[in-house]
C-alpha atoms as a PDB file:
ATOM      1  CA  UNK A   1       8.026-224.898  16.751  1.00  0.00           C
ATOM      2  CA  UNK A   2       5.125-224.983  19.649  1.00  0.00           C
ATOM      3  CA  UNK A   3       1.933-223.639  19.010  1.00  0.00           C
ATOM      4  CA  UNK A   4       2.863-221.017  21.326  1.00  0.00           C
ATOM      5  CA  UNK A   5       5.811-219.371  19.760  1.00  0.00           C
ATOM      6  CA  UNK A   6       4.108-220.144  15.738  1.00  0.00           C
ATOM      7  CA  UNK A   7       1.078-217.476  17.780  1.00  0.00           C
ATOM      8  CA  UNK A   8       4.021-215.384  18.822  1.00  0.00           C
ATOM      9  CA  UNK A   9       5.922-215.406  15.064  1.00  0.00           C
ATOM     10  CA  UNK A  10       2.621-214.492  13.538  1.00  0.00           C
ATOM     11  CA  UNK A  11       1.715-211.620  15.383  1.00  0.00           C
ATOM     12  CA  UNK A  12       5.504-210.221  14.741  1.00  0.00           C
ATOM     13  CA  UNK A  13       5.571-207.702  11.930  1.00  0.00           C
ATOM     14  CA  UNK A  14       7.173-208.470   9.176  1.00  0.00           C
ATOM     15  CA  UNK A  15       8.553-205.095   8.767  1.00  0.00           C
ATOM     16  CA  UNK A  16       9.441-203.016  11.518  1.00  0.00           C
ATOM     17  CA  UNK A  17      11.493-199.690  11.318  1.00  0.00           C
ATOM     18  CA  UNK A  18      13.318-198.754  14.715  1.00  0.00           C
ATOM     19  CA  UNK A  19      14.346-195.383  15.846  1.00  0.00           C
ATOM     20  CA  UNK A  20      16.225-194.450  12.207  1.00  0.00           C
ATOM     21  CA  UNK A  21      18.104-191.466  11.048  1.00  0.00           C
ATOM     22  CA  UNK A  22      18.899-190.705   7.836  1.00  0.00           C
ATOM     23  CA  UNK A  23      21.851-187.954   6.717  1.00  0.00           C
ATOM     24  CA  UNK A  24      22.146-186.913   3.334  1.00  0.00           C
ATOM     25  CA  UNK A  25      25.765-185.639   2.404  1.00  0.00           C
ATOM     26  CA  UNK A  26      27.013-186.412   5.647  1.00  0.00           C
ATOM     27  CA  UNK A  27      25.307-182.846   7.019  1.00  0.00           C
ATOM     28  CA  UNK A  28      21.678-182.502   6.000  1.00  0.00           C
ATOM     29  CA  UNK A  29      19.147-184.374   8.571  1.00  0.00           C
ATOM     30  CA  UNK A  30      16.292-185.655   6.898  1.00  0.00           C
ATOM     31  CA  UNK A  31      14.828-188.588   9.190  1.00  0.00           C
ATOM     32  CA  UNK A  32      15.205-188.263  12.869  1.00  0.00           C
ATOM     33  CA  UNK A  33      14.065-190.909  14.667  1.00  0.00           C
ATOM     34  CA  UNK A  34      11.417-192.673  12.725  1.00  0.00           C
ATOM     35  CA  UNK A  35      10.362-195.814  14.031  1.00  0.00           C
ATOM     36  CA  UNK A  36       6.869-198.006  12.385  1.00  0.00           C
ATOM     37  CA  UNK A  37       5.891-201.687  11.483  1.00  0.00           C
ATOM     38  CA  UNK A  38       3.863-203.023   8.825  1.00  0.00           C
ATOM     39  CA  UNK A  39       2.135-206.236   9.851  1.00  0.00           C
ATOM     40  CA  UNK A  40       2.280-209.203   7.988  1.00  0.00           C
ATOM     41  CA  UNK A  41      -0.673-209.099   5.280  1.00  0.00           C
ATOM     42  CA  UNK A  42      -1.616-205.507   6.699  1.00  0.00           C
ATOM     43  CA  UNK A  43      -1.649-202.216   4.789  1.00  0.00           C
ATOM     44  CA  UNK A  44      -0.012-199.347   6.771  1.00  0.00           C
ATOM     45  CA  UNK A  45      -0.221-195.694   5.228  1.00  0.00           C
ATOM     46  CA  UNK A  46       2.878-193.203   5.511  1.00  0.00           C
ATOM     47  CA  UNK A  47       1.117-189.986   5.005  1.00  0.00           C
ATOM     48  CA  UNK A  48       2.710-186.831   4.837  1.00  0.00           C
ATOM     49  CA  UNK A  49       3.155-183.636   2.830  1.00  0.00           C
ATOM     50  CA  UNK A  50       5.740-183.485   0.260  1.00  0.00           C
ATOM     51  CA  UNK A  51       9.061-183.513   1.630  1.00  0.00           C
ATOM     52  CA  UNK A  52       8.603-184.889   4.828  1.00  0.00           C
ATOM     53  CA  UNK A  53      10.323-187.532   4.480  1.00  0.00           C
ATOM     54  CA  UNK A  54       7.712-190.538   2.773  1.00  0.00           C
ATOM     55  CA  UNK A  55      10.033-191.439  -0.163  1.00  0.00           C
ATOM     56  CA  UNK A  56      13.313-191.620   2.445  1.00  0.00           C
ATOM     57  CA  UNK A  57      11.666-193.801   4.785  1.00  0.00           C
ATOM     58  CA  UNK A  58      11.236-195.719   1.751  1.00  0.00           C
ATOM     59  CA  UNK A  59      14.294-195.802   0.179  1.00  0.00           C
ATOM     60  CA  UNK A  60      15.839-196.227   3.718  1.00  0.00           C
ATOM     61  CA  UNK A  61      14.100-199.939   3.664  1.00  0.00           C
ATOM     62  CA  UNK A  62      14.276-200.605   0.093  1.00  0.00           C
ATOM     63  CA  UNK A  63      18.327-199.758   0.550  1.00  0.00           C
ATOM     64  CA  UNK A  64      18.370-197.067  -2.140  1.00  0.00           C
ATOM     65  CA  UNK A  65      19.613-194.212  -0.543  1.00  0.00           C
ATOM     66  CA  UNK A  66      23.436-195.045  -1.062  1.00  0.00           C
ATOM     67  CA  UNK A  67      22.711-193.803  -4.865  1.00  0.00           C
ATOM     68  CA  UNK A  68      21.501-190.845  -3.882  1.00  0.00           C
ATOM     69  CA  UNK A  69      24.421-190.389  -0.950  1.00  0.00           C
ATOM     70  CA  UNK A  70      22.484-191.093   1.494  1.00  0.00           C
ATOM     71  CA  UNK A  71      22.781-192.934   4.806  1.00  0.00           C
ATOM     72  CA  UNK A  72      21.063-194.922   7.468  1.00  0.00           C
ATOM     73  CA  UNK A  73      23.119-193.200  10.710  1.00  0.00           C
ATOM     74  CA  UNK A  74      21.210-194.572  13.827  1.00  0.00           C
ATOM     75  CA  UNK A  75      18.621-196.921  14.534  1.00  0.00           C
ATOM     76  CA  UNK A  76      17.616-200.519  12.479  1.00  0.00           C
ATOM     77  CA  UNK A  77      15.437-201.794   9.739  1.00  0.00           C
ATOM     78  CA  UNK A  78      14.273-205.719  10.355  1.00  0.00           C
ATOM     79  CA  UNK A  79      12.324-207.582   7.661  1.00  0.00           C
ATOM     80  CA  UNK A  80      10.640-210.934   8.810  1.00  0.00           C
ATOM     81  CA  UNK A  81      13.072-210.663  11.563  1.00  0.00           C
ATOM     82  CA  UNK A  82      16.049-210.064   9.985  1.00  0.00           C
ATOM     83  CA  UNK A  83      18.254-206.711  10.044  1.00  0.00           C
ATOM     84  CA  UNK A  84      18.170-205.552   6.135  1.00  0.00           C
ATOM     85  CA  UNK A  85      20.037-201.937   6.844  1.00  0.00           C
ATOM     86  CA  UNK A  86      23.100-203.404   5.144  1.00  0.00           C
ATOM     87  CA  UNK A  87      22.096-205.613   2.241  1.00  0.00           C
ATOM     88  CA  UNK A  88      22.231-204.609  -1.424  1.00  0.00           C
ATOM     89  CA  UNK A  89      18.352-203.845  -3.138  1.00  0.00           C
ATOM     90  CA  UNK A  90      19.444-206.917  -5.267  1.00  0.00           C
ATOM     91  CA  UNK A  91      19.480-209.400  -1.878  1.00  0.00           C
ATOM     92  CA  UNK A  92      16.283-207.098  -0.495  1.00  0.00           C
ATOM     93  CA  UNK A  93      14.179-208.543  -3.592  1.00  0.00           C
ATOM     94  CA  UNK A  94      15.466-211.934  -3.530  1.00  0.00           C
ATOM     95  CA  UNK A  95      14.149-211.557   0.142  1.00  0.00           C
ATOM     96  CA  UNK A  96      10.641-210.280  -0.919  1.00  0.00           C
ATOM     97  CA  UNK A  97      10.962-206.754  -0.391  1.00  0.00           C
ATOM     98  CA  UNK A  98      10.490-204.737  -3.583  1.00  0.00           C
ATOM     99  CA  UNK A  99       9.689-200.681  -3.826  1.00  0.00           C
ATOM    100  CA  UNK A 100       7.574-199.462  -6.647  1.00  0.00           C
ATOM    101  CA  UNK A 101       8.856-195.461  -7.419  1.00  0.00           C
ATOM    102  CA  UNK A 102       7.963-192.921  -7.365  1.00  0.00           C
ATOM    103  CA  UNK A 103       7.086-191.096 -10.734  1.00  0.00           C
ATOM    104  CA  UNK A 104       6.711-195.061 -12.408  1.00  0.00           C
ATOM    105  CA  UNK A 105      10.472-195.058 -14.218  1.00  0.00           C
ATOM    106  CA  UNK A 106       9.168-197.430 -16.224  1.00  0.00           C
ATOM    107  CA  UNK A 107      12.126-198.516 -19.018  1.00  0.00           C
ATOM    108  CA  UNK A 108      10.811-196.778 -22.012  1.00  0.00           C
ATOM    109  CA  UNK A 109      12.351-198.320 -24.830  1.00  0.00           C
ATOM    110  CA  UNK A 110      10.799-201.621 -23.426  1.00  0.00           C
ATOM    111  CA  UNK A 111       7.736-202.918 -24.428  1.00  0.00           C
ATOM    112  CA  UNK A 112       5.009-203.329 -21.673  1.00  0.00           C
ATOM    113  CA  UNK A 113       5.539-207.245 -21.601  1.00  0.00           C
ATOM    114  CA  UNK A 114       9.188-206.777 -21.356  1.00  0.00           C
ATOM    115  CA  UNK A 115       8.961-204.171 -18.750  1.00  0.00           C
ATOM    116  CA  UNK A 116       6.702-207.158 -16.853  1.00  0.00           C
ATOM    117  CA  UNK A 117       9.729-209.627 -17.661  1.00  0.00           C
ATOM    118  CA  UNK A 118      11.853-207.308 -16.465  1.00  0.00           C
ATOM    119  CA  UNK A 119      10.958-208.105 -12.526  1.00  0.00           C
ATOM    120  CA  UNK A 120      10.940-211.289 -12.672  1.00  0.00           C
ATOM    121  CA  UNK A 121      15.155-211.212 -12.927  1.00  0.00           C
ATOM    122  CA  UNK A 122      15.976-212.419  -9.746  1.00  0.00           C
ATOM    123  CA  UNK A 123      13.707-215.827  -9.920  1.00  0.00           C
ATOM    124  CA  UNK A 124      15.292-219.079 -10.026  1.00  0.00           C
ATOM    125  CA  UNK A 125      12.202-221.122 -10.093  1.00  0.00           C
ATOM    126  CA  UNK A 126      12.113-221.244 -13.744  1.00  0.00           C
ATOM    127  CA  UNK A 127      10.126-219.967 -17.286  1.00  0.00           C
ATOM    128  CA  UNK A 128       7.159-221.857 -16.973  1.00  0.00           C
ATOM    129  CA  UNK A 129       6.454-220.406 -13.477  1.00  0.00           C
ATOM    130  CA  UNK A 130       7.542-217.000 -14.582  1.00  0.00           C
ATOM    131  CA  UNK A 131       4.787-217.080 -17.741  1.00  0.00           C
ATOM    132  CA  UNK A 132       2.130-217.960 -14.954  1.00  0.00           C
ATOM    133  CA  UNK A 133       2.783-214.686 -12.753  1.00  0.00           C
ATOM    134  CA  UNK A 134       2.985-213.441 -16.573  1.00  0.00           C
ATOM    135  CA  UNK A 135      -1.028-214.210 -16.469  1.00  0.00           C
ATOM    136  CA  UNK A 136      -1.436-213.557 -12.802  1.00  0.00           C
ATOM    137  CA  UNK A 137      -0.330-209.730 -13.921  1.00  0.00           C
ATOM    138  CA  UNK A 138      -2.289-209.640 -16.634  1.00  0.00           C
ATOM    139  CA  UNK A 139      -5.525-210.845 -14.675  1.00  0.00           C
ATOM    140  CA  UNK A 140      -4.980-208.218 -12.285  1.00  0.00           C
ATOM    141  CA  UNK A 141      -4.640-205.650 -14.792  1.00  0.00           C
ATOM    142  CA  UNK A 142      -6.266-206.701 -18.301  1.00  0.00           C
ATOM    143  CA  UNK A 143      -5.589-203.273 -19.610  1.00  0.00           C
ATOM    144  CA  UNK A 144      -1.994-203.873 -19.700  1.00  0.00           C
ATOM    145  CA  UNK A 145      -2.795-207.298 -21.548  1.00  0.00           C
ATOM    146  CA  UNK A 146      -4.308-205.079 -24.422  1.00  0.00           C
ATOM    147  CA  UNK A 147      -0.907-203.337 -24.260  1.00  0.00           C
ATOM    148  CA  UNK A 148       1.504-205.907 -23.696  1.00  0.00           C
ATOM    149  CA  UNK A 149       3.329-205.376 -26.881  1.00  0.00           C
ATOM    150  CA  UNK A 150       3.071-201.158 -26.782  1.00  0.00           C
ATOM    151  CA  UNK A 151       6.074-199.443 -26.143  1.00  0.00           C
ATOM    152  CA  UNK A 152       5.915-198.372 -22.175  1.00  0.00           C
ATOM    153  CA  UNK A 153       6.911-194.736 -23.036  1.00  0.00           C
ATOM    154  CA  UNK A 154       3.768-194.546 -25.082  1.00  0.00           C
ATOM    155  CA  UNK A 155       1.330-195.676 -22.391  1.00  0.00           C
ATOM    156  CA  UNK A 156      -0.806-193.372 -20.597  1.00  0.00           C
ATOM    157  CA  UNK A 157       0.445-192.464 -17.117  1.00  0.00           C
ATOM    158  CA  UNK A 158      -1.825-194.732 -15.361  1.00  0.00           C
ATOM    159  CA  UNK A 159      -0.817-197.770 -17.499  1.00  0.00           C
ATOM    160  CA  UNK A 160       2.769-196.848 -16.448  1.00  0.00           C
ATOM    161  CA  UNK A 161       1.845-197.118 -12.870  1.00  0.00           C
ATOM    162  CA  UNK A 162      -0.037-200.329 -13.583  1.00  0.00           C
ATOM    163  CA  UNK A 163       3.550-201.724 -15.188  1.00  0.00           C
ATOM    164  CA  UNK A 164       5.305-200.385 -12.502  1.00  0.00           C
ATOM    165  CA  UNK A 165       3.247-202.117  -9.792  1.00  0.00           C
ATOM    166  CA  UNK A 166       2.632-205.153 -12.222  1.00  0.00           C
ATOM    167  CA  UNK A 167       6.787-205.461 -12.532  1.00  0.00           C
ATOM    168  CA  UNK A 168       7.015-205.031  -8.709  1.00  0.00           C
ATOM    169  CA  UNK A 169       4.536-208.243  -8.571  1.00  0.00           C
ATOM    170  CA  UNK A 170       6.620-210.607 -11.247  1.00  0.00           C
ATOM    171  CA  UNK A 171       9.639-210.879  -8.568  1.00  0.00           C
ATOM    172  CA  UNK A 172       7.312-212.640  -6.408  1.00  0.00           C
ATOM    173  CA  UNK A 173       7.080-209.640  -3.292  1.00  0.00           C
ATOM    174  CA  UNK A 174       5.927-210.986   0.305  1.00  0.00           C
ATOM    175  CA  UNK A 175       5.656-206.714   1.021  1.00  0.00           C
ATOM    176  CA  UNK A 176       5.280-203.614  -1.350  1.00  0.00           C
ATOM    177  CA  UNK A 177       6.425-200.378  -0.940  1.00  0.00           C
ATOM    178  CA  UNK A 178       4.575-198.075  -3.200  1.00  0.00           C
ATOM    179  CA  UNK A 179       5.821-194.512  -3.075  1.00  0.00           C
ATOM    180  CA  UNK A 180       3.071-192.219  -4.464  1.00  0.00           C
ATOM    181  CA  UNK A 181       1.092-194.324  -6.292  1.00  0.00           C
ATOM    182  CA  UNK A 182      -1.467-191.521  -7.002  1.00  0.00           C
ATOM    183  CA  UNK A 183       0.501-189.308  -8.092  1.00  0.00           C
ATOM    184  CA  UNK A 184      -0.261-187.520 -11.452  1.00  0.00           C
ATOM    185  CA  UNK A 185      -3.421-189.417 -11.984  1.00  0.00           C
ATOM    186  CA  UNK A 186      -7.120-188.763 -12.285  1.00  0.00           C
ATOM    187  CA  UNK A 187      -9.207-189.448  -9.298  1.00  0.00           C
ATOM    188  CA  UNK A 188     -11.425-192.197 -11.306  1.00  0.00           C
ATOM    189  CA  UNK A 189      -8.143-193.693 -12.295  1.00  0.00           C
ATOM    190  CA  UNK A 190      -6.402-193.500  -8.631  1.00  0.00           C
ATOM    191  CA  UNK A 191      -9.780-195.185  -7.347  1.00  0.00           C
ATOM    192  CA  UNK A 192      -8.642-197.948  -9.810  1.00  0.00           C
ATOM    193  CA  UNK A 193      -5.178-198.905  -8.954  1.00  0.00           C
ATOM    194  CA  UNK A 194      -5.998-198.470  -5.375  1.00  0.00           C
ATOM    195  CA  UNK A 195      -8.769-201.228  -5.858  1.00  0.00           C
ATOM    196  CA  UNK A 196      -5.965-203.610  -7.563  1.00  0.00           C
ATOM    197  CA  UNK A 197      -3.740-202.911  -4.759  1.00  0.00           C
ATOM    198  CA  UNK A 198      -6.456-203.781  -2.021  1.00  0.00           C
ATOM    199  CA  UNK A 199      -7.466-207.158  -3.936  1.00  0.00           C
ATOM    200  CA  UNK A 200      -3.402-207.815  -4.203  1.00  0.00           C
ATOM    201  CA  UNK A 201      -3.139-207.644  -0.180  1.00  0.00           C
ATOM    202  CA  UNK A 202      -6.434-209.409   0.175  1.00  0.00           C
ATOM    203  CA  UNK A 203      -6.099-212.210  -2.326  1.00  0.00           C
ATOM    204  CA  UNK A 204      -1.989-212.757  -2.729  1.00  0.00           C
ATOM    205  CA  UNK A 205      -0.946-212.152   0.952  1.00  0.00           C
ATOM    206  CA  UNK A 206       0.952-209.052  -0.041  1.00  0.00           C
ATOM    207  CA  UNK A 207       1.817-206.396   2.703  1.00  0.00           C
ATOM    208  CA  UNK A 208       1.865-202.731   1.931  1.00  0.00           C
ATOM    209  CA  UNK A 209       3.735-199.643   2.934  1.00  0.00           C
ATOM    210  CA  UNK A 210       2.264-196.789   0.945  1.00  0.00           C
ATOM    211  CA  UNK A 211       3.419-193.375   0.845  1.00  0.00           C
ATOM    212  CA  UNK A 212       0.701-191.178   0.144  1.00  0.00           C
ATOM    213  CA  UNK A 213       0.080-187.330  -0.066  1.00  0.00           C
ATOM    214  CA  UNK A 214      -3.606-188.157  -1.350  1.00  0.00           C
ATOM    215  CA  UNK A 215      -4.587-188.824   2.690  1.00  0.00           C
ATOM    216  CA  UNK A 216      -8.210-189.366   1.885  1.00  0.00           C
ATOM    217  CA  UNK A 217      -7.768-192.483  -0.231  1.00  0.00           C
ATOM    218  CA  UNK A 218      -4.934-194.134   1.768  1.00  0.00           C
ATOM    219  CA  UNK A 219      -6.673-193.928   4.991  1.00  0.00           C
ATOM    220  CA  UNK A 220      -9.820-195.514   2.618  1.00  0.00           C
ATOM    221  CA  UNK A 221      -7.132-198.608   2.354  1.00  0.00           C
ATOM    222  CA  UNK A 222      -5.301-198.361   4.680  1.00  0.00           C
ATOM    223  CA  UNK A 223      -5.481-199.898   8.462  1.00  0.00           C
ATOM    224  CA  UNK A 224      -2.785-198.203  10.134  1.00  0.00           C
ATOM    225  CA  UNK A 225      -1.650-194.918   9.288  1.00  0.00           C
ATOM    226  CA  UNK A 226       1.624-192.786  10.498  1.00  0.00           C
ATOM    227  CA  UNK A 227       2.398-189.214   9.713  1.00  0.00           C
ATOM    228  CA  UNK A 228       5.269-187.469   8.902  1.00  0.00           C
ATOM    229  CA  UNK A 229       6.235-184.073   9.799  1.00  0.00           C
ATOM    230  CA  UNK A 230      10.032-182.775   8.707  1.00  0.00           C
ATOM    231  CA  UNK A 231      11.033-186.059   9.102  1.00  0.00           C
ATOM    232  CA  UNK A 232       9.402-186.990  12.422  1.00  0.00           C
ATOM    233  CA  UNK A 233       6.620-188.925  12.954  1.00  0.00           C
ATOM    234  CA  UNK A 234       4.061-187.278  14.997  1.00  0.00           C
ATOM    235  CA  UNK A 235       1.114-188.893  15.056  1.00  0.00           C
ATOM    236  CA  UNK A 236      -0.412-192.997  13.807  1.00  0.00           C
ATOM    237  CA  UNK A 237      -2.943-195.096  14.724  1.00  0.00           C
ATOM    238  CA  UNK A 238      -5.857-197.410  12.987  1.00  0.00           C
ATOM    239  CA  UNK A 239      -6.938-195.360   9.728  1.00  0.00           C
ATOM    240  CA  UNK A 240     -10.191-195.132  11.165  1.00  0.00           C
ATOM    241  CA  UNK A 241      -9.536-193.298  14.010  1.00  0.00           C
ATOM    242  CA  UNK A 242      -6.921-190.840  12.062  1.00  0.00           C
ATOM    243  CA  UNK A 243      -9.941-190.303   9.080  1.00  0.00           C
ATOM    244  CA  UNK A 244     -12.064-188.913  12.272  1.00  0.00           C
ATOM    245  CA  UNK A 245      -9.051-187.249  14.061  1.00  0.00           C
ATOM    246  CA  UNK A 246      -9.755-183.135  14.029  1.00  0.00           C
ATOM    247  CA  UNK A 247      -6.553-182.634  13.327  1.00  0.00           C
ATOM    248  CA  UNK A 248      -6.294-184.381  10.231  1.00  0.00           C
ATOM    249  CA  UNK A 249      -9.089-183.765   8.736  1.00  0.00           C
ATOM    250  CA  UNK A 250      -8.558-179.875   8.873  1.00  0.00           C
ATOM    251  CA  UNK A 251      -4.962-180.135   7.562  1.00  0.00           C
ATOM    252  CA  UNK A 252      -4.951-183.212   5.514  1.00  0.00           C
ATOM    253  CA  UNK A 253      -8.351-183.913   4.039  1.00  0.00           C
ATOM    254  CA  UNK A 254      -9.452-180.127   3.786  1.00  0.00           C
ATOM    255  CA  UNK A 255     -12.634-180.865   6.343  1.00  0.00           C
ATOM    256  CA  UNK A 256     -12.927-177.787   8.745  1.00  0.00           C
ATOM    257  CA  UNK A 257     -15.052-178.753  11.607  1.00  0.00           C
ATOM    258  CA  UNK A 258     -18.044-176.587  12.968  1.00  0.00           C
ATOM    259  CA  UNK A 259     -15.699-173.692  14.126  1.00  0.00           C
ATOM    260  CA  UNK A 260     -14.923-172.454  10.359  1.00  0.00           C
ATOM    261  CA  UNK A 261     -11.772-170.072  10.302  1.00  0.00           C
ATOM    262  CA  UNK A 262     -10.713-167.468   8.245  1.00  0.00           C
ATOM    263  CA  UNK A 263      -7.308-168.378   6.342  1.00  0.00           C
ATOM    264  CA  UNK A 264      -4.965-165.643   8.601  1.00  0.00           C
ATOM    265  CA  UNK A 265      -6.332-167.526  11.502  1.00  0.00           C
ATOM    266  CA  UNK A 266      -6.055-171.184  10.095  1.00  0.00           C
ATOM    267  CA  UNK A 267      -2.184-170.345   9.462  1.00  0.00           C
ATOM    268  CA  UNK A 268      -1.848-169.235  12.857  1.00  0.00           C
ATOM    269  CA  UNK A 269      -3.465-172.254  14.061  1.00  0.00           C
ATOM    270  CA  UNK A 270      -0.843-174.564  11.515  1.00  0.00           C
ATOM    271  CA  UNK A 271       2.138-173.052  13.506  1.00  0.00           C
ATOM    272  CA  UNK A 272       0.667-174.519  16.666  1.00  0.00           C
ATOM    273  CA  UNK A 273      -0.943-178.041  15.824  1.00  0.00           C
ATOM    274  CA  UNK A 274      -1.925-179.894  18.656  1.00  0.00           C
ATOM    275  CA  UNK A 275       0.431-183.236  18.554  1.00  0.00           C
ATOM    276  CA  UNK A 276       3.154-180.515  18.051  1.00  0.00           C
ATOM    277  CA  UNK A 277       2.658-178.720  21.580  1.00  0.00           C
END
């Protein structure tokens, strides 16, 4: 390959959703016409209030919506390249393309080593490399170290989503998708995992697509942001830029500007957002 076109294949995103729809029960329209790309080593937010359509984009990539009878209707999904719409989740992970849940579902009965263990089903490449992502996990998150051999129903919610991300990492993931990663935890706590998930973009080459109601902190990580409305994307750009963006501040991080309203007029004002006009 020429210099040239090795420039051109690293600047190409190794995600990159095109113009999707998404039909649930063969009537009920939940995406329409979502299109994004997570660059390669980037972290891209998909921010949103709840049920506009975060965990479908998701599952739309991660090929889960068949168990939920779902569909992908219109559009594409490429991953380094490659159309992925029609592969099992199985082939997706092999690939190194993994979703972390929403809500943890970490396997209870497990222990939190054999929850670990647990992603690591897919590998080929043998115990002795397995035992030293084993450690890698375990570096990155020492608490679950000190809980390795607790039952993961027993954990505290926050050492479930450490498991659940920490399982995610043992199959070896090139990109993440974390769906809700905040959820249910305190602030302090959220702070936390968010750290562990900026060091494992920064120092394992990881790319992330996050779906986040908790705005604030994923545009704090993020450095590209898109946001959802009933299943539309109507607004991204550099996290930056959408933390100082009037809009969002006043409807997703709770910052009115100078101009304070009273809450009648503030609800008027919702029904006629700006990048909805």
């Amino acid at each position: 390959m020429s210099a040239q076109a090795e420039t051109v294949a690293a600047e190409d995103p190794v995600l990159s959703i095109s113009n999707i729809e998404v039909i649930y029960d063969h009537v009920i329209l939940v995406l329409k016409g979502v299109s994004l790309e997570v660059p390669q080593g980037g972290i891209t937010a998909l921010l949103g209030a709840n049920g506009a359509g975060k965990s479908t984009t998701l599952k739309a990539v991660s090929n889960l919506l068949r168990s939920e009878r779902g569909d992908v209707t219109k559009g594409q999904i490429m991953f380094k390249g490659e159309r992925i719409d029609k592969l099992s989740p199985n082939e997706l992970v092999k690939r190194g393309c993994i979703q972390v849940m929403e809500g943890r579902h970490c396997f209870e009965h497990l222990t939190v080593e054999e929850n670990l263990l647990t992603g690591a089903f897919t590998r080929k490449d043998g115990r002795a490399a397995i035992a030293d992502d084993l450690e890698m996990v375990y570096n990155y998150f020492p608490r679950l170290r000190e809980r390795s051999t607790s039952l993961a129903g027993y954990i505290s919610g926050g050492e479930q989503q450490m498991c659940a991300i920490g399982r995610a990492l043992m199959s070896r993931p090139t990109t993440m998708l974390l769906d809700e990663p905040s959820m249910g935890l305190a602030p302090q706590l959220v702070e936390e995992i968010f750290e562990i998930i900026k060091k494992l973009n920064e120092q394992e080459g990881v790319s992330m697509l996050l779906a986040e109601q908790n705005t604030n902190i994923a545009l704090k990580y993020a450095k590209y942001g898109y946001i959802l409305e009933n299943g539309r994307v109507v607004m991204d750009g550099d996290a930056a830029e959408l933390r100082e963006n009037e809009d969002v501040k006043e409807f997703y991080l709770g910052i009115a500007g100078d101009d304070q309203k009273s809450f009648r007029n503030v609800k008027a004002y919702k029904r006629r957002k700006r990048w909805l006009a």
